[in-house]
C-alpha atoms as a PDB file:
ATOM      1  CA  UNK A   1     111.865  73.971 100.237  1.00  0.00           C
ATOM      2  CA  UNK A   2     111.112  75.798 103.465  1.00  0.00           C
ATOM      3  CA  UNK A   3     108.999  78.583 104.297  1.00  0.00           C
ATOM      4  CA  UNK A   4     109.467  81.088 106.166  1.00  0.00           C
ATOM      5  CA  UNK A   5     105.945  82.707 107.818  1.00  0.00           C
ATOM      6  CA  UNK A   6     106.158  86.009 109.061  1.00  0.00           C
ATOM      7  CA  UNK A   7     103.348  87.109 110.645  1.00  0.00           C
ATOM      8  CA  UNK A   8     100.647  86.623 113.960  1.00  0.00           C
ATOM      9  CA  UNK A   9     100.498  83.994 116.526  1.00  0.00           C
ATOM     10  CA  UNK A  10      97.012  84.310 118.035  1.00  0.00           C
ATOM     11  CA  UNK A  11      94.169  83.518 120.407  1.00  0.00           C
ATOM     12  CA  UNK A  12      90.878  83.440 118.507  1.00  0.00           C
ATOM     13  CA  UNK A  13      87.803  83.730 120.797  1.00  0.00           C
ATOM     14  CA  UNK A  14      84.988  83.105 118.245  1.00  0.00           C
ATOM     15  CA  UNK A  15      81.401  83.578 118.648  1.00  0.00           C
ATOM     16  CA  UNK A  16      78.156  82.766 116.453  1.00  0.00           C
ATOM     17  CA  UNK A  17      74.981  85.122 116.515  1.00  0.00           C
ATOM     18  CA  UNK A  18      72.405  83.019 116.026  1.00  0.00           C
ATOM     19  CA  UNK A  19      70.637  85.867 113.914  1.00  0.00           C
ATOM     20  CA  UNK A  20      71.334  88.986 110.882  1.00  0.00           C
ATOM     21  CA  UNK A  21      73.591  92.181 112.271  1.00  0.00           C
ATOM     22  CA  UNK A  22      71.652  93.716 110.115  1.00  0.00           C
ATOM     23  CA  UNK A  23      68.024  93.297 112.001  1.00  0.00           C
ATOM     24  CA  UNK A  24      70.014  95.014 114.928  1.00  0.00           C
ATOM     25  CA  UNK A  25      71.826  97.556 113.266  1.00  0.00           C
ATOM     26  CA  UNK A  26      69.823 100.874 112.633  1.00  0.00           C
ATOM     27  CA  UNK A  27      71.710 102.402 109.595  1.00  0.00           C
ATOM     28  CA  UNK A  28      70.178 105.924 111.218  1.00  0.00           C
ATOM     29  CA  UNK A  29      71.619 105.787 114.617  1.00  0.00           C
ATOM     30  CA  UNK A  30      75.098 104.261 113.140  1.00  0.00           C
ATOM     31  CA  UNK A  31      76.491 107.890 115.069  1.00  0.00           C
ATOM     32  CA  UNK A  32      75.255 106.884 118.329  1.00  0.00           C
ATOM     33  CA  UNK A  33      75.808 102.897 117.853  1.00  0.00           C
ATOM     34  CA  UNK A  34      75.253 100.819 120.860  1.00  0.00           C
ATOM     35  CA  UNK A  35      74.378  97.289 120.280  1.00  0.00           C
ATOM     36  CA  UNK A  36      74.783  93.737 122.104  1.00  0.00           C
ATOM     37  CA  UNK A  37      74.817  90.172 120.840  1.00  0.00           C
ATOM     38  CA  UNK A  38      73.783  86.988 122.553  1.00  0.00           C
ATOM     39  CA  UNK A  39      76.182  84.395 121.790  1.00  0.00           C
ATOM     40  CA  UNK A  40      75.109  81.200 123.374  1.00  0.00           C
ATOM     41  CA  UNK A  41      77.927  79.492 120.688  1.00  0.00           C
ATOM     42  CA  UNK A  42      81.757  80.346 121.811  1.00  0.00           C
ATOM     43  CA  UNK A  43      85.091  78.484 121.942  1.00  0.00           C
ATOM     44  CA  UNK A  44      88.583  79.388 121.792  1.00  0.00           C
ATOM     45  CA  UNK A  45      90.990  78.350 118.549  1.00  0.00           C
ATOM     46  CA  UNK A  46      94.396  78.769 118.354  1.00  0.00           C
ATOM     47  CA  UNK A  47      94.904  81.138 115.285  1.00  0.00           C
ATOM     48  CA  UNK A  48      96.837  84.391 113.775  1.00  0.00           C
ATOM     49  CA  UNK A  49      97.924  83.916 110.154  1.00  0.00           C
ATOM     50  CA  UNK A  50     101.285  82.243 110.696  1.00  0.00           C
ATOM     51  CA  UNK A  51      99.709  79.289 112.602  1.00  0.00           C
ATOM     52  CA  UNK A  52      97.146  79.071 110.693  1.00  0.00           C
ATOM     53  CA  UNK A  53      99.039  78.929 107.436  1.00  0.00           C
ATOM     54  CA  UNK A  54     102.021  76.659 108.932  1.00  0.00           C
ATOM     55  CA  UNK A  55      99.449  74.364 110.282  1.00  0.00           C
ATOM     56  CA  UNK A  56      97.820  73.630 107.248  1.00  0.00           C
ATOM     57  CA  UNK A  57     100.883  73.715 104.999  1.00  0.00           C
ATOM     58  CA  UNK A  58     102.417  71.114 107.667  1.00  0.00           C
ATOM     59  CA  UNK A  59      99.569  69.002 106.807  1.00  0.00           C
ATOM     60  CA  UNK A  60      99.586  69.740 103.329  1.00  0.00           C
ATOM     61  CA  UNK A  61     103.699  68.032 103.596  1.00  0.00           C
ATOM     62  CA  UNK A  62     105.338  71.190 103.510  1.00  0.00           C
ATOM     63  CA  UNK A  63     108.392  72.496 105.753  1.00  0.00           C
ATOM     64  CA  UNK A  64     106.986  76.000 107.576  1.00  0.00           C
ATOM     65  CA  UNK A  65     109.151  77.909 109.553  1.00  0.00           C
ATOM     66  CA  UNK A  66     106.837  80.564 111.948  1.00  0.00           C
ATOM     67  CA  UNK A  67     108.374  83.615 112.990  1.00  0.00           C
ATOM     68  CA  UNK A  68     106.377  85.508 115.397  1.00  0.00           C
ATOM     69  CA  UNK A  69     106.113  87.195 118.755  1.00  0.00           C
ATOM     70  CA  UNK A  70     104.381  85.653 121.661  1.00  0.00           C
ATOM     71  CA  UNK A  71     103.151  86.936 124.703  1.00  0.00           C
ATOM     72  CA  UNK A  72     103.406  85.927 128.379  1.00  0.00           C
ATOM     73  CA  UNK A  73     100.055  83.710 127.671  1.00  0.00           C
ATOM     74  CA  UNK A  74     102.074  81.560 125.253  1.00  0.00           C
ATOM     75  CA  UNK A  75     102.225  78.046 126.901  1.00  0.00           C
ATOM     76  CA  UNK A  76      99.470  76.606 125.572  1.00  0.00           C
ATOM     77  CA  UNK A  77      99.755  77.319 121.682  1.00  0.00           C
ATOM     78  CA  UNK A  78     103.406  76.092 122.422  1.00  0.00           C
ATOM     79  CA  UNK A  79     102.271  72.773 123.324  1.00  0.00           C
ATOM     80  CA  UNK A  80     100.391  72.669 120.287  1.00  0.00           C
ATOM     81  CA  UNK A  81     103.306  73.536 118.040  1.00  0.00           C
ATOM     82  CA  UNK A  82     105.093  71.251 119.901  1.00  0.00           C
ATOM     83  CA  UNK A  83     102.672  68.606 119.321  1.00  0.00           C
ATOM     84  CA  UNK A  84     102.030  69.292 115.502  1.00  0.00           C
ATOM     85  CA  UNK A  85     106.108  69.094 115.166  1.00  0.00           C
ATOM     86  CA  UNK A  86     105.926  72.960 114.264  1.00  0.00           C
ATOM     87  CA  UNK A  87     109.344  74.510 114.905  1.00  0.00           C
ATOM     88  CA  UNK A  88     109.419  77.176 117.557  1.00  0.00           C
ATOM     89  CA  UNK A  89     113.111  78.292 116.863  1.00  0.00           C
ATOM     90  CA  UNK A  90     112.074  82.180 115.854  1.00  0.00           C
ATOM     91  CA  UNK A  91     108.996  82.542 117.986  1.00  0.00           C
ATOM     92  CA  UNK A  92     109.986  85.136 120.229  1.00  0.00           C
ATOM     93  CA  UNK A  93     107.953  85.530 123.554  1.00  0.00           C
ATOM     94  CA  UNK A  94     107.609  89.128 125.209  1.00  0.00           C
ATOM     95  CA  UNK A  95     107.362  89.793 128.350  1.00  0.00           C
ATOM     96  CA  UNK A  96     105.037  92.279 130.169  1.00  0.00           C
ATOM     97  CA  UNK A  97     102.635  91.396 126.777  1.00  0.00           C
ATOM     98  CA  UNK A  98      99.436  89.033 125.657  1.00  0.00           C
ATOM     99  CA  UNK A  99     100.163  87.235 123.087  1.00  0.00           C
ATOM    100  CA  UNK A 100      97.734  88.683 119.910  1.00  0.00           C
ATOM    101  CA  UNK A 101      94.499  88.068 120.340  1.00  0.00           C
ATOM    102  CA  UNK A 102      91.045  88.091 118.585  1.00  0.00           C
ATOM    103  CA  UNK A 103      87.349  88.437 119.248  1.00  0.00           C
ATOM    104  CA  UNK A 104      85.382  87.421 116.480  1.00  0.00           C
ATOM    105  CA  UNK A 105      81.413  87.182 116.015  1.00  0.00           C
ATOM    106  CA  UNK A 106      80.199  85.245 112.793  1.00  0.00           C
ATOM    107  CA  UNK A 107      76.378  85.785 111.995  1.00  0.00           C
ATOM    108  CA  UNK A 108      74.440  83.257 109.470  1.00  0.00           C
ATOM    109  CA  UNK A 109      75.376  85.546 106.685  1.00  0.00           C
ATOM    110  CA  UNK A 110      78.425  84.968 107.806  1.00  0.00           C
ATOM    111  CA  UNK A 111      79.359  88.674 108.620  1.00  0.00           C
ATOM    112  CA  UNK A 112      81.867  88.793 110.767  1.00  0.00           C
ATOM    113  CA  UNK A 113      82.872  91.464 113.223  1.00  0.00           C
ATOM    114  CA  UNK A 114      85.785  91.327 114.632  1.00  0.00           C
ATOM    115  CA  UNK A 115      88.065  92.915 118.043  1.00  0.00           C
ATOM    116  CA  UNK A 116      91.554  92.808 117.900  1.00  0.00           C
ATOM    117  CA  UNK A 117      94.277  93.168 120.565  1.00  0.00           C
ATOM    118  CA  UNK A 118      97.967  93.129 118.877  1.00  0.00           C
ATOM    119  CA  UNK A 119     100.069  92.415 122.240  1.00  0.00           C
ATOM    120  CA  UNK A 120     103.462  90.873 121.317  1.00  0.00           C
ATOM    121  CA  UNK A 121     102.679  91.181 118.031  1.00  0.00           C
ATOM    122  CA  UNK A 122     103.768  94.964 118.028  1.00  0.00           C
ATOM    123  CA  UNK A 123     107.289  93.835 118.911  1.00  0.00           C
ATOM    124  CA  UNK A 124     107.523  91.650 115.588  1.00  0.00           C
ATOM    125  CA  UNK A 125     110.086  93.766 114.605  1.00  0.00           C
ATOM    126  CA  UNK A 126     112.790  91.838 116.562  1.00  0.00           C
ATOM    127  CA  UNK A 127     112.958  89.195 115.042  1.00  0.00           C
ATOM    128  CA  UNK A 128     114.954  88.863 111.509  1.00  0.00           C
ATOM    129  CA  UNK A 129     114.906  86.940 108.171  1.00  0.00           C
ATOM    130  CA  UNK A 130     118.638  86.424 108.645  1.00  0.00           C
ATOM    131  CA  UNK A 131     117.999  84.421 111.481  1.00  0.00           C
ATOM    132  CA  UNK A 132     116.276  81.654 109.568  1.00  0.00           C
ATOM    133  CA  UNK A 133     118.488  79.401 107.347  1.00  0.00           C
ATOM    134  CA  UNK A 134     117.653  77.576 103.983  1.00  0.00           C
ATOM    135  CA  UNK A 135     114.343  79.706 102.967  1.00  0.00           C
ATOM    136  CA  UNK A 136     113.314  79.232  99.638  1.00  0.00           C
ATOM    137  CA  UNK A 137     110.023  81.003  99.781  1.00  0.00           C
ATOM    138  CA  UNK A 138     108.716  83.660 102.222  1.00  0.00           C
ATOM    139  CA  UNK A 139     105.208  84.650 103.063  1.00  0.00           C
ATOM    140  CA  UNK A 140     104.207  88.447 104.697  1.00  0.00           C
ATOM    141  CA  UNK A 141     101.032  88.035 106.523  1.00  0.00           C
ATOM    142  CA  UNK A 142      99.499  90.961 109.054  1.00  0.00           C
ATOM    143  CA  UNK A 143     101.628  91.457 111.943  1.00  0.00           C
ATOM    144  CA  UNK A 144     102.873  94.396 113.770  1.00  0.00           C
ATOM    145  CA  UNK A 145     103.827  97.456 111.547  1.00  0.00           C
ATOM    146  CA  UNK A 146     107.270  97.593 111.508  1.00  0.00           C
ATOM    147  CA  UNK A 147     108.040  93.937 111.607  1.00  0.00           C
ATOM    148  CA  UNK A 148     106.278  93.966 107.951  1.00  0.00           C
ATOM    149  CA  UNK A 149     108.034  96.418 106.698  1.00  0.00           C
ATOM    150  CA  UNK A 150     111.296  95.332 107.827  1.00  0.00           C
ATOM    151  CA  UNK A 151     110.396  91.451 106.996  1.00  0.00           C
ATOM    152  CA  UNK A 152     109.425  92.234 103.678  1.00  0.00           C
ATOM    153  CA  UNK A 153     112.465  94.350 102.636  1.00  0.00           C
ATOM    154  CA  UNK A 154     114.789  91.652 104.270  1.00  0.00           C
ATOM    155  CA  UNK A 155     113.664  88.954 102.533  1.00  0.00           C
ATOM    156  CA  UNK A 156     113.655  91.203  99.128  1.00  0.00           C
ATOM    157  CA  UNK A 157     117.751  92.005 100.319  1.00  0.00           C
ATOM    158  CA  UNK A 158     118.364  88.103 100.594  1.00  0.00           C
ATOM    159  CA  UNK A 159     116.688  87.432  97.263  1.00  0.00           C
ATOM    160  CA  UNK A 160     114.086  85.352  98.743  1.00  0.00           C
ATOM    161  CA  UNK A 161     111.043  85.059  96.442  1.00  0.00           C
ATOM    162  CA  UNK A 162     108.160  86.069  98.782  1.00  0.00           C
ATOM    163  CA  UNK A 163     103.917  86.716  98.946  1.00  0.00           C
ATOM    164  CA  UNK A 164     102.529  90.056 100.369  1.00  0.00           C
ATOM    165  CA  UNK A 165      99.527  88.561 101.451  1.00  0.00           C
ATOM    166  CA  UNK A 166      98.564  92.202 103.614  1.00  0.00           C
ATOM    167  CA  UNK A 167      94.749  91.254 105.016  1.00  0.00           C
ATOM    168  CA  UNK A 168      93.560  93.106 107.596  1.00  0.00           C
ATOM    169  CA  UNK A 169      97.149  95.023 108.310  1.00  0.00           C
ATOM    170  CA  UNK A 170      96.470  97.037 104.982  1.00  0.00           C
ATOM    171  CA  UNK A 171      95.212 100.376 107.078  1.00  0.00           C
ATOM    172  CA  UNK A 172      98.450 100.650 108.800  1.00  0.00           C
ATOM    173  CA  UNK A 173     100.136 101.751 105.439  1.00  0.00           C
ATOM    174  CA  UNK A 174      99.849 104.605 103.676  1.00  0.00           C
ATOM    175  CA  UNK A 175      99.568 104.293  99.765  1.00  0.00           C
ATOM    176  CA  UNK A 176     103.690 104.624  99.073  1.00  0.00           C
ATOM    177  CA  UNK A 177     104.569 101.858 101.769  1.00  0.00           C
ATOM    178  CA  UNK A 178     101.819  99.686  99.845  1.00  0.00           C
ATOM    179  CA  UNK A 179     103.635 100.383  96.588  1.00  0.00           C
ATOM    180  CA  UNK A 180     106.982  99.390  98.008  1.00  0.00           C
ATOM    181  CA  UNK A 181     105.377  96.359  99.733  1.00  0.00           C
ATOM    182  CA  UNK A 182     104.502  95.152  96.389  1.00  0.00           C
ATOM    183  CA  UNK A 183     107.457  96.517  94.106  1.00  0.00           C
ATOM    184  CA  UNK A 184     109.430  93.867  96.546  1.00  0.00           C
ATOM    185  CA  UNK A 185     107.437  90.915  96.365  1.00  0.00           C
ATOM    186  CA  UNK A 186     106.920  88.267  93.981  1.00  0.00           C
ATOM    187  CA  UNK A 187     103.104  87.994  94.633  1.00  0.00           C
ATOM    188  CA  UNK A 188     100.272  89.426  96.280  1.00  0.00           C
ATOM    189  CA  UNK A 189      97.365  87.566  97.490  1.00  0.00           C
ATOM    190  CA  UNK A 190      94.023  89.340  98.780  1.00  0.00           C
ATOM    191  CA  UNK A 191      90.654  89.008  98.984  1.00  0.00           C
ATOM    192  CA  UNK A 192      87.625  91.214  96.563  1.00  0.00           C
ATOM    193  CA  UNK A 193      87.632  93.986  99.106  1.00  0.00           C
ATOM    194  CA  UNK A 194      91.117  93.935 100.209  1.00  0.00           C
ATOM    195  CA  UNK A 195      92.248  94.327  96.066  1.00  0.00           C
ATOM    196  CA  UNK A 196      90.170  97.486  96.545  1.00  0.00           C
ATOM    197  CA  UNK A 197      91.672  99.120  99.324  1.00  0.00           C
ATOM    198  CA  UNK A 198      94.626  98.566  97.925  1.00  0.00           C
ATOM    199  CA  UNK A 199      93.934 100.742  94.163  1.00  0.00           C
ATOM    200  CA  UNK A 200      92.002 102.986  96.969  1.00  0.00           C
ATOM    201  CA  UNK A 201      95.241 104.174  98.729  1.00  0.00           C
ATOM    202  CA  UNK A 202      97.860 103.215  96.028  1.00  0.00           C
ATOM    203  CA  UNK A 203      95.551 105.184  93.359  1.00  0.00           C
ATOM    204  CA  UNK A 204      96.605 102.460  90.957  1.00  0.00           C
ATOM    205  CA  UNK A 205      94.119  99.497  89.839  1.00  0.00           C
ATOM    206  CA  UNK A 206      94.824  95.967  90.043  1.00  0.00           C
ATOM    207  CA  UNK A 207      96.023  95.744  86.870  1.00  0.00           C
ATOM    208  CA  UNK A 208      98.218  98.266  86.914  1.00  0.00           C
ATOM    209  CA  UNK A 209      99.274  96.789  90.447  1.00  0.00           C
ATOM    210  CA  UNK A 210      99.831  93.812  88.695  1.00  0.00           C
ATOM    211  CA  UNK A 211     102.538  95.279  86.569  1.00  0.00           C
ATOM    212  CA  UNK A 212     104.402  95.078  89.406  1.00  0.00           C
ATOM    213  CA  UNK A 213     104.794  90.954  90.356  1.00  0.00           C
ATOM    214  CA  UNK A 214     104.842  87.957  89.145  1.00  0.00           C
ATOM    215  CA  UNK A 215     101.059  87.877  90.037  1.00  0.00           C
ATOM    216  CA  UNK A 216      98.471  89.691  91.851  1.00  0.00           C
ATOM    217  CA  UNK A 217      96.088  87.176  92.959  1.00  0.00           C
ATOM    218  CA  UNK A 218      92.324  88.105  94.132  1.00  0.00           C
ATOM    219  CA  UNK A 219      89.506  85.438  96.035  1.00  0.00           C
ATOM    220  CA  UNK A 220      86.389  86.533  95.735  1.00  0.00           C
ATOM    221  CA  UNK A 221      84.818  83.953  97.953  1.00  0.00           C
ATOM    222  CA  UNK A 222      81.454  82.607  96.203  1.00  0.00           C
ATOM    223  CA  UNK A 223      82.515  84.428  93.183  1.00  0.00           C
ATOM    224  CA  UNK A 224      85.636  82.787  92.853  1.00  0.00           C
ATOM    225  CA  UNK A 225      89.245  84.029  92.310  1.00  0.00           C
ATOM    226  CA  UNK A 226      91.065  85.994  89.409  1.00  0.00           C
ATOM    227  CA  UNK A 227      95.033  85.958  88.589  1.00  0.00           C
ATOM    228  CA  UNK A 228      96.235  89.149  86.566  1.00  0.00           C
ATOM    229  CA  UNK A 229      99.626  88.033  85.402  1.00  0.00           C
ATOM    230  CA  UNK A 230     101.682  89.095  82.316  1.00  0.00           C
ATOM    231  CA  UNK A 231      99.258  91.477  81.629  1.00  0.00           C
ATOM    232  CA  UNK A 232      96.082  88.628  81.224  1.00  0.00           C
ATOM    233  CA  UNK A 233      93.233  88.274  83.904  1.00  0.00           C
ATOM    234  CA  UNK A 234      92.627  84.328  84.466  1.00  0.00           C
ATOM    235  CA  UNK A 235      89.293  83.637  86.032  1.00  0.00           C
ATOM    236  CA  UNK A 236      89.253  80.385  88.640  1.00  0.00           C
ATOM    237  CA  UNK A 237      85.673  79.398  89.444  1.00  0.00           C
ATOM    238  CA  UNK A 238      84.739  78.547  93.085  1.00  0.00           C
ATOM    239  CA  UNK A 239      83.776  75.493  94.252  1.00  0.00           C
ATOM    240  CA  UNK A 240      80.588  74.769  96.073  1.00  0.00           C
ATOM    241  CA  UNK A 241      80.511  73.942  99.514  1.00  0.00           C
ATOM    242  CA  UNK A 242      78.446  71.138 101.147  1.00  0.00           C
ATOM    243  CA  UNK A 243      77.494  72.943 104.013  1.00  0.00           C
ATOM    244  CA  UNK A 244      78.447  76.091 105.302  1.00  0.00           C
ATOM    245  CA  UNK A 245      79.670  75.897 109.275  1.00  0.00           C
ATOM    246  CA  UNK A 246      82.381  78.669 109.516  1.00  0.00           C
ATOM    247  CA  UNK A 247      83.935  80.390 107.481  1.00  0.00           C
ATOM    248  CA  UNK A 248      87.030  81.530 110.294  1.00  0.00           C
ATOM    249  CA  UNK A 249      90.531  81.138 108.481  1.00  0.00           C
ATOM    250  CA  UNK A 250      89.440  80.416 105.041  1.00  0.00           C
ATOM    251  CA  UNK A 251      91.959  82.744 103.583  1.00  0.00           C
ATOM    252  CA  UNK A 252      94.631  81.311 105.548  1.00  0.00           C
ATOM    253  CA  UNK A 253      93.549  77.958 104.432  1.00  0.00           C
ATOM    254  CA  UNK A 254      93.059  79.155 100.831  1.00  0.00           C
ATOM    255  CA  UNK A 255      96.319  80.623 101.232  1.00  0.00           C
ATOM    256  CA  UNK A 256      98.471  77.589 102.477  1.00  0.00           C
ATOM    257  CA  UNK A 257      97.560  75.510 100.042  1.00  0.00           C
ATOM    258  CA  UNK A 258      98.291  77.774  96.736  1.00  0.00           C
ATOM    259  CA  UNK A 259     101.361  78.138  98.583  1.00  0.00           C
ATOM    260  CA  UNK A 260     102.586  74.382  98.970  1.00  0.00           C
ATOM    261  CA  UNK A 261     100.903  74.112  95.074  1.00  0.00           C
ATOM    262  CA  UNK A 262     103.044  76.549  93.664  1.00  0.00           C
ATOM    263  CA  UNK A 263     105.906  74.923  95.619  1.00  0.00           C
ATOM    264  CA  UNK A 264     105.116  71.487  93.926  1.00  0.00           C
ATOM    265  CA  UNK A 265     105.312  73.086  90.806  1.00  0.00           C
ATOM    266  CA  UNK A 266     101.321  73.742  89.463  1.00  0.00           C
ATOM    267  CA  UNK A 267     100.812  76.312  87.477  1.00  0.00           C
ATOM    268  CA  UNK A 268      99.242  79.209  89.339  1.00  0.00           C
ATOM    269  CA  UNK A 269      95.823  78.837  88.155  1.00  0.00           C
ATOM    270  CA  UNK A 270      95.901  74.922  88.999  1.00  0.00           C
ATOM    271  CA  UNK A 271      96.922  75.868  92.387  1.00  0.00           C
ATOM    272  CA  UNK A 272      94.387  78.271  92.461  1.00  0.00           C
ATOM    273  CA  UNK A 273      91.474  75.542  91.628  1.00  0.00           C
ATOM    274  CA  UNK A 274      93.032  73.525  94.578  1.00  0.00           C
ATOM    275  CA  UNK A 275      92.876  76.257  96.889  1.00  0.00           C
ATOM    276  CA  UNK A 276      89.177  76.993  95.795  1.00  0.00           C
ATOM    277  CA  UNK A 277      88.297  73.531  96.633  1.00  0.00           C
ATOM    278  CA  UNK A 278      90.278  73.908 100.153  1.00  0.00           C
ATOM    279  CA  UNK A 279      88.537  77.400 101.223  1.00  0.00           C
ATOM    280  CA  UNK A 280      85.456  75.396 100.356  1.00  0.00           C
ATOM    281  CA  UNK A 281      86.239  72.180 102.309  1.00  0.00           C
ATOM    282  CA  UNK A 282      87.030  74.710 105.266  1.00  0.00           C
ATOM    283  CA  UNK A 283      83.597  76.614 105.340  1.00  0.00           C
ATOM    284  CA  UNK A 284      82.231  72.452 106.201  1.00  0.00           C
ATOM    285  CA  UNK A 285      84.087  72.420 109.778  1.00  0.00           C
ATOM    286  CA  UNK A 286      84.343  74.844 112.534  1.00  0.00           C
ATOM    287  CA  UNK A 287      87.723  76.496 113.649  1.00  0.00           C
ATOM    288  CA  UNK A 288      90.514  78.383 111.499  1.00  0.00           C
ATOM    289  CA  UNK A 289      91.986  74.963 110.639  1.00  0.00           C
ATOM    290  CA  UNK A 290      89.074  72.924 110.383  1.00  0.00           C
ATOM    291  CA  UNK A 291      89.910  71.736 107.178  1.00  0.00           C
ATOM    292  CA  UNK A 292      93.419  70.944 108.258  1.00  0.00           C
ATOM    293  CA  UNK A 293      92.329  67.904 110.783  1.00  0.00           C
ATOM    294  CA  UNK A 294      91.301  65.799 107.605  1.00  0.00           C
ATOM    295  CA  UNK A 295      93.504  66.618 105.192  1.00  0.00           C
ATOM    296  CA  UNK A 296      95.668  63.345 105.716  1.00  0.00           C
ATOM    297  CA  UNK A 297      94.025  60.960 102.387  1.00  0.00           C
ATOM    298  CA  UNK A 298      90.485  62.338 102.939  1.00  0.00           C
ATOM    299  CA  UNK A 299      90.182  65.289 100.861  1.00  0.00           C
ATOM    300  CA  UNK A 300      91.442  65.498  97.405  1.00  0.00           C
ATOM    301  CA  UNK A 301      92.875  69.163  96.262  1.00  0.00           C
ATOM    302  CA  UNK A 302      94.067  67.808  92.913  1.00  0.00           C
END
């Protein structure tokens, strides 16, 4: 069964402060913030949520299809798509744009803050769901505004079972667009504080949310995850992981692999437990798909 991916193509440009954000953030002066970070650690990854997930689902022996929008920067994350076997048949590139693009610095909490240019990304809207043959499940994943919106109700008008999966997009919605978003998809996958943004501008809770899909599904990193479906709450525990690296593109990882679970027919808290034990693989090795280069026979997720 293919999948169809809608959602960011990206540069990640990721940096590690070898100290706390919070020894150099005065919660007084937050009005008048002005603070630097020396980053001796950087490298570039090739990321956004569509790669990220097609890349490890692709590895995981699934059939991705990516659709995104690329910028005039593009030639080198085609080469890797090319390389990986990734179709490139509804990656649009844009001229006159940068292809999306993110700034990310990790500390050894593993805080994160994060810059984000959207380039291309903004023009996601061109491309269509019609355009993509034999899809029998569809991921939404943050991209530009309208391409979500239009994404997610054309795969809901082709009957195409699909996973709202909003991350960081969620502020570009107001609490009605949210509720359609969801009354149109099948599942929704977010993290702790995403699930609460969500009953924030919806004014519903996740249970009433839940009412909604097949599943509302909720990571709660260390914690764990939860599944509220047909009206029960199912609580996954996490798994432990050896060593903690980087946690960049865990909930794509996390993400790609309930995916390609559900698709080989696990139930969804077994697919759960083997996305736990993914996301926790993933924290072990640097980069978004860290975990992906040794998948191949060397980690179990069953």
């Amino acid at each position: 069964m293919r999948t169809l991916i809608c959602g960011s193509i990206a540069y990640d440009t990721i940096m590690v402060f070898g100290d706390y954000f919070k020894n150099h953030i005065l919660p007084d002066q937050i009005h008048i913030l002005n603070v630097a970070f020396l980053v001796p650690d950087m490298r570039r990854e090739f990321g956004g949520c569509a790669g990220n997930i097609a890349y490890t689902l692709k590895m995981l022996g699934g059939d991705p299809l990516i659709m995104a929008t690329v910028g005039e920067d593009y030639q080198p994350y085609a080469y890797r798509l090319e390389k990986l076997r990734l179709s490139q048949a509804h990656v649009r590139q844009v001229a006159g744009t940068f292809t999306a693009q993110a700034f990310i610095t990790t500390d050894l909490d593993d805080n994160q803050i994060t810059a984000f240019h959207p380039g291309a990304m903004n023009s996601s809207h061109l491309n269509h769901v019609a355009d993509a043959r034999d899809v029998g499940l569809g991921i939404v994943a943050p991209d530009g505004r309208e391409g979500m919106l239009q994404h997610a109700r054309e795969l809901h008008q082709a009957g195409v079972p699909f996973i709202f999966d909003p991350g960081q997009g969620i502020p570009m919605f107001s609490g009605e667009e949210l509720l359609n978003f969801i009354s149109q998809a099948d599942y929704v996958a977010t993290n702790d504080y995403e699930a609460k943004m969500l009953q924030e501008r919806t004014g519903r809770t996740v249970e009433e949310l839940a009412k909604l899909v097949k599943a509302f599904l909720v990571t709660q990193g260390a914690q764990g995850s939860l599944v509220y479906s047909g009206g029960r709450t199912e609580a996954i525990p996490s798994v432990k992981a050896a060593r903690v690296v980087d946690p960049t593109g865990c909930g794509d990882v996390w993400g790609a692999t309930h995916f390609s679970r559900l698709l080989a027919g696990d139930t969804l808290g077994d697919a759960m437990r083997a996305a736990n034990r993914a996301a926790a693989r993933n924290v072990e090795h640097r980069g978004a798909s860290g975990l992906a280069n040794h998948l191949r026979g060397k980690i179990s997720l069953t």
